[in-house]
Protein backbone atom coordinates (compact mmCIF):
# COMPACT_ATOMS: atom_id res chain seq x y z
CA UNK A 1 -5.23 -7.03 -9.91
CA UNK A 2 -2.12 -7.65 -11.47
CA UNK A 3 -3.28 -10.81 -13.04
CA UNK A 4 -5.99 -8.50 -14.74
CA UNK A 5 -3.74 -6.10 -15.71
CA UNK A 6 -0.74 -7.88 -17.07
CA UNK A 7 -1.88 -11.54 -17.11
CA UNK A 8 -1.04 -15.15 -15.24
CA UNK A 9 2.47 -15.06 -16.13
CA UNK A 10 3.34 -12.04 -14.40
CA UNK A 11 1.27 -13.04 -11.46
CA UNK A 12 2.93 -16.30 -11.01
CA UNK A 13 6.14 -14.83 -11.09
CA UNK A 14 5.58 -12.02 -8.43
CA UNK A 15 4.18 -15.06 -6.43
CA UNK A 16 7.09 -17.00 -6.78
CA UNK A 17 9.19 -14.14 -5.80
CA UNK A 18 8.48 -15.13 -2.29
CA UNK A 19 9.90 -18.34 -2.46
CA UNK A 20 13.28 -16.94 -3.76
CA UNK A 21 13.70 -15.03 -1.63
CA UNK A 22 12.99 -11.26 -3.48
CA UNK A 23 10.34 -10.54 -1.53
CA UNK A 24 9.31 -11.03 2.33
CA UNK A 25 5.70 -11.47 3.45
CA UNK A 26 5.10 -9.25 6.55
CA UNK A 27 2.82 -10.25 8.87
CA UNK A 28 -0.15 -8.50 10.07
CA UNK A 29 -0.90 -7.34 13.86
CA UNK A 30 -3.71 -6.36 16.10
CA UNK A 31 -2.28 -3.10 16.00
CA UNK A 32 -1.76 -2.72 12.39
CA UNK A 33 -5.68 -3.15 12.55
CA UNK A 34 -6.64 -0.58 14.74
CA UNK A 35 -4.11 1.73 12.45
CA UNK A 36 -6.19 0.66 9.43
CA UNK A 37 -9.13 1.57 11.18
CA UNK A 38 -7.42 5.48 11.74
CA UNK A 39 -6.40 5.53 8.22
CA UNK A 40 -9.75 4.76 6.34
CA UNK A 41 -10.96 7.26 8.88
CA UNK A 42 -9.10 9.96 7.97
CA UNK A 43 -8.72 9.31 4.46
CA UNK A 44 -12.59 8.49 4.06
CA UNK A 45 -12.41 11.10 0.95
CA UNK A 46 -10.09 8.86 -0.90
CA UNK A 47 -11.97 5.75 -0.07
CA UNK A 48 -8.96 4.03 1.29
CA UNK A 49 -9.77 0.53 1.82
CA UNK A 50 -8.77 -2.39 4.04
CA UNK A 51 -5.95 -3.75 2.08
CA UNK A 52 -4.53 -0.46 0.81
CA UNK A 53 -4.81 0.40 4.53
CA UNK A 54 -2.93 -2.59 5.74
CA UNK A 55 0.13 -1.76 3.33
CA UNK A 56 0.54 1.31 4.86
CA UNK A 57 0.12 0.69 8.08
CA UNK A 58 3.01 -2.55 7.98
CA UNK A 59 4.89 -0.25 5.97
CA UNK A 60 5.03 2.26 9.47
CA UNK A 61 5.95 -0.28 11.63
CA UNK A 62 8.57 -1.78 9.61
CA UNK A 63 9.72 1.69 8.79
CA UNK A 64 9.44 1.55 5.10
CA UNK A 65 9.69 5.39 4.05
CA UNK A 66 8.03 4.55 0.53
CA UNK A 67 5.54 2.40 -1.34
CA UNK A 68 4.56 2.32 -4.51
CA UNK A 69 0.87 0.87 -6.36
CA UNK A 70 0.85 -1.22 -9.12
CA UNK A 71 -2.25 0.47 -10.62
CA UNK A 72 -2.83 4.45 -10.05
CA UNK A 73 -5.65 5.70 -7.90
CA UNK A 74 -8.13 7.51 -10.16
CA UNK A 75 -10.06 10.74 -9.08
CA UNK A 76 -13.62 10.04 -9.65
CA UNK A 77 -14.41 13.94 -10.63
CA UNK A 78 -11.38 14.04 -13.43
CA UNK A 79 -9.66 10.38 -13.96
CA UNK A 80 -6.32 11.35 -13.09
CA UNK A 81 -3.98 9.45 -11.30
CA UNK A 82 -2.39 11.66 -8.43
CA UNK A 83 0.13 11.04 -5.57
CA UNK A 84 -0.68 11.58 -1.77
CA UNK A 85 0.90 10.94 1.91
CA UNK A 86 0.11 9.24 4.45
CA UNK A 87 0.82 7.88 7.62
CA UNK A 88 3.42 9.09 10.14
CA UNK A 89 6.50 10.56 10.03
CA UNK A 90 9.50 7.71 9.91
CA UNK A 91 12.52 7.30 12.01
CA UNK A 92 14.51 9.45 9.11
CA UNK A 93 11.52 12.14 9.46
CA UNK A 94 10.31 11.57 5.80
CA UNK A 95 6.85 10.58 5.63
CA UNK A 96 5.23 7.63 4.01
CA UNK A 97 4.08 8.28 0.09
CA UNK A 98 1.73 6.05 -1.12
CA UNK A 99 2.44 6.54 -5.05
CA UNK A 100 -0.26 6.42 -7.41
């Protein structure tokens, strides 16, 4: 996606932000899966998918009380992007926001 929508360089570069250290790759559980599987459930209406699913539910268990899309979700009825939350409540009591 984001080699689509801003081209190889700025995929490379978010790649290689790994390697130095920016970023950290999270690792994905058994029970990150069976989250996924309650969060395409219950978000059926926004036709969550797998991936977008796995983000938020590693984003729970590591606490991570925001995350934000590099492409907006678009309503099928109007086109516009729009914001919603999900997942549970964090240690600090906000909840997770998935930004679109």
């Amino acid at each position: 996606m984001l080699e689509r929508e801003r081209g190889s360089q700025a995929e490379s570069a978010f790649l290689r932000s790994f390697s130095r250290g920016d970023l950290t790759l999270a690792e994905l559980t058994v029970e990150d899966t069976d989250r996924m599987a309650e969060l395409v459930d219950t978000y059926a209406d926004l036709r969550l998918g797998g991936v977008d699913a796995s983000v938020v539910a590693i984003a729970e268990r590591l606490n991570v009380a925001a995350v934000a899309t590099l492409i907006g979700v678009l309503s099928p009825e109007d086109g516009r992007s729009y914001e919603y939350a999900l997942g549970r409540a964090t240690a600090s009591g906000r909840r997770l926001a998935v930004m679109a």
